[in-house]
N, C-alpha and C. Protein backbone atom coordinates (compact mmCIF):
# COMPACT_ATOMS: atom_id res chain seq x y z
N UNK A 1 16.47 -22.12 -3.98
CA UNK A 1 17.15 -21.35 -2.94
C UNK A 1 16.31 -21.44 -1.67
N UNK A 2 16.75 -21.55 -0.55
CA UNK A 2 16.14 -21.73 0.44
C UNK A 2 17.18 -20.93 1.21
N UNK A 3 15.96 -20.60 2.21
CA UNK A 3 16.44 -19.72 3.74
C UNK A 3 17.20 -20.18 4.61
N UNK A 4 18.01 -19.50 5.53
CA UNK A 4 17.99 -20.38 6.86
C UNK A 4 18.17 -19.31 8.21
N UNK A 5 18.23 -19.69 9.26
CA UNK A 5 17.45 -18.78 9.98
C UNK A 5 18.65 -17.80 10.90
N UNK A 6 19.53 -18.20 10.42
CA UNK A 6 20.51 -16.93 9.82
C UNK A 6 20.60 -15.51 8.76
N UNK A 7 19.63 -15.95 7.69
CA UNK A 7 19.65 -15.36 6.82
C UNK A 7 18.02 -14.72 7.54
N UNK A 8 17.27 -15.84 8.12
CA UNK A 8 16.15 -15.12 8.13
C UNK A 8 16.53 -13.61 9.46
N UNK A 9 17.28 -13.41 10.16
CA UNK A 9 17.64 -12.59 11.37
C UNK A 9 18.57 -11.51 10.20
N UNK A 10 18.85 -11.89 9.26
CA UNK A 10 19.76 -10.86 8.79
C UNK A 10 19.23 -9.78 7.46
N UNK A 11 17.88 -10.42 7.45
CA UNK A 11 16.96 -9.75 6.66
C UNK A 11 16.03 -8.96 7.55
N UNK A 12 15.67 -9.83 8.88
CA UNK A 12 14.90 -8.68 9.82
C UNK A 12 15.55 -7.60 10.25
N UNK A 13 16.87 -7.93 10.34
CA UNK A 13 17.89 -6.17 10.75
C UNK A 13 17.58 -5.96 9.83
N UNK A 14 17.72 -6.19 8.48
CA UNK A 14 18.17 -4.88 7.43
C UNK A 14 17.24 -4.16 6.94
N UNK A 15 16.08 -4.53 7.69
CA UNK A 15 14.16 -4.04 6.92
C UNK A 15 14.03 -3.84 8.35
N UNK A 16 14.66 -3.47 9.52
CA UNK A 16 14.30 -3.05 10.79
C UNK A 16 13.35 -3.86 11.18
N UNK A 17 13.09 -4.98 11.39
CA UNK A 17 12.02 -5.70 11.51
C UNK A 17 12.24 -6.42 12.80
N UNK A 18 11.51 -6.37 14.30
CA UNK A 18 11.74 -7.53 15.54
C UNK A 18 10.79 -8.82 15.37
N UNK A 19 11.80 -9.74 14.90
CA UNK A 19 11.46 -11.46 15.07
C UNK A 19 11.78 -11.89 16.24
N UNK A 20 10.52 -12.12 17.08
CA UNK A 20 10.77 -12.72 17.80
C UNK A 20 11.81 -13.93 17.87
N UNK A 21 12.50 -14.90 19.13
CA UNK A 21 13.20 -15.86 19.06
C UNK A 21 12.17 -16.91 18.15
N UNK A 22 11.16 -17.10 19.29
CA UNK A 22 10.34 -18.26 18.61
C UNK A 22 9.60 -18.15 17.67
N UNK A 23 9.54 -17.06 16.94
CA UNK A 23 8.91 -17.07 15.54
C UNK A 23 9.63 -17.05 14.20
N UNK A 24 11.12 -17.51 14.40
CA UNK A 24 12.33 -17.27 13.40
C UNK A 24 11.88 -18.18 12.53
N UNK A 25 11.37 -19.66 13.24
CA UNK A 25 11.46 -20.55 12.38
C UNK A 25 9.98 -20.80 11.37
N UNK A 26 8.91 -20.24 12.09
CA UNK A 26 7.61 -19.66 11.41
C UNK A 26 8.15 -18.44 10.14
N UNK A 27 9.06 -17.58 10.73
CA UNK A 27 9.06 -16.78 9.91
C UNK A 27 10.05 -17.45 8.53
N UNK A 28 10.87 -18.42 8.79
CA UNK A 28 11.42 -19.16 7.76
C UNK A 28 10.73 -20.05 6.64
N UNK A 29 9.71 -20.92 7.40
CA UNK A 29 9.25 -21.35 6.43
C UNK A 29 8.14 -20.08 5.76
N UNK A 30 7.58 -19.23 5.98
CA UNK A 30 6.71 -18.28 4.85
C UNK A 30 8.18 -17.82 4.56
N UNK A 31 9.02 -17.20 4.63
CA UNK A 31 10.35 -16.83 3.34
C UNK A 31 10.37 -18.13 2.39
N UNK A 32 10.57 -19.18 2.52
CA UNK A 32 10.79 -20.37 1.96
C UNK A 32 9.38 -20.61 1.04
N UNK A 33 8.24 -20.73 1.26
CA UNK A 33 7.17 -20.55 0.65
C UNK A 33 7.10 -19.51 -0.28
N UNK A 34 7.20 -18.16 -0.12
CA UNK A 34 7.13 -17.35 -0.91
C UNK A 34 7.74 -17.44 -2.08
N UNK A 35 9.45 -18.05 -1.85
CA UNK A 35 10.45 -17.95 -2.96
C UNK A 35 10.10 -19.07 -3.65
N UNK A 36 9.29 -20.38 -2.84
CA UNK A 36 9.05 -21.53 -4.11
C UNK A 36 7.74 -20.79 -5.13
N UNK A 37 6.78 -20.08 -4.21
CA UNK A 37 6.50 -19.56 -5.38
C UNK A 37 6.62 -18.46 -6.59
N UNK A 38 7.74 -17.91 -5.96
CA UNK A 38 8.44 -17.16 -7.14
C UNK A 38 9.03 -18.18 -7.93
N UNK A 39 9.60 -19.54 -7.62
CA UNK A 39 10.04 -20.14 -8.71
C UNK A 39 8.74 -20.66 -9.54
N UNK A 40 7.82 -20.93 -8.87
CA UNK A 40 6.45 -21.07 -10.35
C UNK A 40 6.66 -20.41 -10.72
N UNK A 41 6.24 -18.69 -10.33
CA UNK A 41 5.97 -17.79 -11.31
C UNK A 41 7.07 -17.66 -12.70
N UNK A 42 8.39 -18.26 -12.09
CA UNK A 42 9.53 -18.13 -13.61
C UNK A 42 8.82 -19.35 -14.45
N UNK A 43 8.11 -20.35 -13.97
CA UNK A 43 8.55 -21.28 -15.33
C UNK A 43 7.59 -21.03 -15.90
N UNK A 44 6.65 -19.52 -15.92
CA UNK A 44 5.34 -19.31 -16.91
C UNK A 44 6.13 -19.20 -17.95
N UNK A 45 5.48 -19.43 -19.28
CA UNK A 45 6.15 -18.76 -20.35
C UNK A 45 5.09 -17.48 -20.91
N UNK A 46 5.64 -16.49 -20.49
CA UNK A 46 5.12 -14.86 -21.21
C UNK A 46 5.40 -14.56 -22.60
N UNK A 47 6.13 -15.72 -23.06
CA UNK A 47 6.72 -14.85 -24.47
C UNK A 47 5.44 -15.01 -25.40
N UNK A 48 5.25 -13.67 -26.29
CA UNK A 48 3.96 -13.78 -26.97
C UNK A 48 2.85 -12.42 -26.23
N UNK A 49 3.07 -12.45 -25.18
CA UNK A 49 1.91 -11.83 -23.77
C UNK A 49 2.82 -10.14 -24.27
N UNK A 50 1.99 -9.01 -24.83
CA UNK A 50 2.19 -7.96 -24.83
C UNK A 50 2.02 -7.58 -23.07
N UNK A 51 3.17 -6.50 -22.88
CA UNK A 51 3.03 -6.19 -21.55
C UNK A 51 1.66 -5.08 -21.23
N UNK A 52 1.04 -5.24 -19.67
CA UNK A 52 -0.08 -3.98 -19.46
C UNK A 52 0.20 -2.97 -18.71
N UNK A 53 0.09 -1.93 -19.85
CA UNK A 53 0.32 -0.79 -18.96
C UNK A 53 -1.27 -0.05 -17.31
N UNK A 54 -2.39 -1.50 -17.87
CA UNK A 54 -3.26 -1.14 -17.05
C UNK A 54 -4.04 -2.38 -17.18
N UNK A 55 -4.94 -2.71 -16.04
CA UNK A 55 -5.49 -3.70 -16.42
C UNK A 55 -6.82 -3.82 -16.91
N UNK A 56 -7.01 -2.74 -17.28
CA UNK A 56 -8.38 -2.13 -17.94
C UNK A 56 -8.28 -1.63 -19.14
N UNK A 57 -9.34 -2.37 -20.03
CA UNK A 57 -9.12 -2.26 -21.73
C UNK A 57 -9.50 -0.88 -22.34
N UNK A 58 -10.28 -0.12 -21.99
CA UNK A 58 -10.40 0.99 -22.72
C UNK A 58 -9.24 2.22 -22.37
N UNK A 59 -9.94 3.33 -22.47
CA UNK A 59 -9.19 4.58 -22.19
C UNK A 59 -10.20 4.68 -20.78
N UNK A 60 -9.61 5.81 -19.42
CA UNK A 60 -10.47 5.86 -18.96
C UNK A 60 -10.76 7.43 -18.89
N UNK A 61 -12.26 7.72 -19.03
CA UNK A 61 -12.68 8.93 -19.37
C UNK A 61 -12.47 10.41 -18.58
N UNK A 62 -11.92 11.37 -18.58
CA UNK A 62 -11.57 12.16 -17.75
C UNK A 62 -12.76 13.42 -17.46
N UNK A 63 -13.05 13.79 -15.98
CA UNK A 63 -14.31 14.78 -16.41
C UNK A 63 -13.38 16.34 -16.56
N UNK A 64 -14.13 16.65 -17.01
CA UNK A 64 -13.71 18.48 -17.85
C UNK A 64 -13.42 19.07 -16.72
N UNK A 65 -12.50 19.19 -16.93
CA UNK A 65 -12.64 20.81 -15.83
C UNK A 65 -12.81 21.57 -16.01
N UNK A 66 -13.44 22.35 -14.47
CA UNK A 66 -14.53 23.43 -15.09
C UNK A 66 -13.88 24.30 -14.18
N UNK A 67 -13.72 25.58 -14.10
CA UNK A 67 -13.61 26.94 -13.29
C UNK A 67 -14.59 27.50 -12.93
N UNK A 68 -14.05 27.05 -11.30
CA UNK A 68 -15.73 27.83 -10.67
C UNK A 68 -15.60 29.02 -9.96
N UNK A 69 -16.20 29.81 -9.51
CA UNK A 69 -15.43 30.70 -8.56
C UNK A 69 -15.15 30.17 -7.10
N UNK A 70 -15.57 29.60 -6.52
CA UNK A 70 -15.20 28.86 -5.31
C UNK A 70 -15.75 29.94 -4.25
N UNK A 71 -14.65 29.79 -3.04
CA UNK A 71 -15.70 31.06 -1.95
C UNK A 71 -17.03 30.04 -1.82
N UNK A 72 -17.17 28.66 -1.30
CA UNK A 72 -18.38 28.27 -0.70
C UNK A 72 -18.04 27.50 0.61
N UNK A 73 -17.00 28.55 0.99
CA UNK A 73 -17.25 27.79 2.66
C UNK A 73 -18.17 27.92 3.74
N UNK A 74 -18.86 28.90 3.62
CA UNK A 74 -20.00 28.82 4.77
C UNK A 74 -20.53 27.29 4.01
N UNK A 75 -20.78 26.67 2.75
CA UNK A 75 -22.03 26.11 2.61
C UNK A 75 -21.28 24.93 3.28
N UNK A 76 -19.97 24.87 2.77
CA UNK A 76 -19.01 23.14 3.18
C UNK A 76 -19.10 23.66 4.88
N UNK A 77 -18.85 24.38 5.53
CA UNK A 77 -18.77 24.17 6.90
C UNK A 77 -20.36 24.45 7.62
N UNK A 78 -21.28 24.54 6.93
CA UNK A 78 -22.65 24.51 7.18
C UNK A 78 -22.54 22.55 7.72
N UNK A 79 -22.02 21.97 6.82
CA UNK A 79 -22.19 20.34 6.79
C UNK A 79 -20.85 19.91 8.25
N UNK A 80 -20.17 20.82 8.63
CA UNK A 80 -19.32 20.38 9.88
C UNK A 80 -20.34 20.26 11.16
N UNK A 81 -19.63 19.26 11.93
CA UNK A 81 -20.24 19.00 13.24
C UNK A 81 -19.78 20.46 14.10
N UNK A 82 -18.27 21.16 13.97
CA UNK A 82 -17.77 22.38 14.95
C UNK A 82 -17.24 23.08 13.86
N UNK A 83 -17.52 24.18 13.86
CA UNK A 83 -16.12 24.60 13.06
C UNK A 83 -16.01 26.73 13.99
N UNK A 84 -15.12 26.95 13.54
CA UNK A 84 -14.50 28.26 14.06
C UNK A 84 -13.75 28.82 13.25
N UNK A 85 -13.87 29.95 13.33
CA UNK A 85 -13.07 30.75 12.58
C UNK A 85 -13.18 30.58 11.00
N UNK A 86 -13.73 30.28 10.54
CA UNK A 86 -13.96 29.69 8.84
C UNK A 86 -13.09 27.97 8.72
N UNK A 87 -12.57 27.58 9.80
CA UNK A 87 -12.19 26.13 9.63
C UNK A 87 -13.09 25.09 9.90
N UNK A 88 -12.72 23.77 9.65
CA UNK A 88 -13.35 22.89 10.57
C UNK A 88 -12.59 22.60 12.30
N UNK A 89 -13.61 22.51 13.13
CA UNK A 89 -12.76 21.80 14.19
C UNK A 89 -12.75 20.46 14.40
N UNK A 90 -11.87 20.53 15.25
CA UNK A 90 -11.90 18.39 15.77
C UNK A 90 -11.46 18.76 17.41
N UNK A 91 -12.12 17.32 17.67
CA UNK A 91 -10.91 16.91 18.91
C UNK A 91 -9.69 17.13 19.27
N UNK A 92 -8.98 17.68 20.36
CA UNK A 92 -7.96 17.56 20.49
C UNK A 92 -7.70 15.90 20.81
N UNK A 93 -6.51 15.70 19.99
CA UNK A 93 -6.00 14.27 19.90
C UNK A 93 -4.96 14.15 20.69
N UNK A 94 -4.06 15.03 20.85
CA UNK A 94 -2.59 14.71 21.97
C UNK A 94 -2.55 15.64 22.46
N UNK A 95 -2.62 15.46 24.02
CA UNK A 95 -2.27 15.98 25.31
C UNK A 95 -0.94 16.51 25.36
């Protein structure tokens, strides 16, 4: 299956996407690339290959949770550059 640069303008509307004029045909051949290699990926043969639910062989170990009493914000806002009122501050970012 191959693209064409019809199809490639009618996939950039539908994923809201602006292609430039002169990059339709750049953007055609990577669509065209991609899908030849989706056709490798079909002619693997998986049959036999249990599926992974992770790609890591053990279990992975969870730490305990613990109940603490909490109430240590002076010490966390001891480590702020500003803070006020028991928050942290920042910069104002938008005018």
């Amino acid at each position: 299956m191959a693209v064409d640069k019809e199809t490639v303008k009618r996939i950039a509307f539908l994923s809201r996407l602006k292609i430039e004029d002169d990059k339709i045909e750049a953007t055609q051949a990577e669509f065209n690339k991609i899908l030849q290699w989706i056709e490798q990926l079909n002619e693997v043969t998986t049959e036999g290959v249990e599926p992974l639910v992770s790609v890591n062989d053990g279990n992975i170990t969870c730490r305990e949770d613990i109940v603490t009493t909490g109430n240590h914000s002076k010490e966390i806002l001891a480590n702020a550059p500003q803070a006020a009122y028991g928050y942290f501050t920042v910069p104002k970012v938008i005018e």
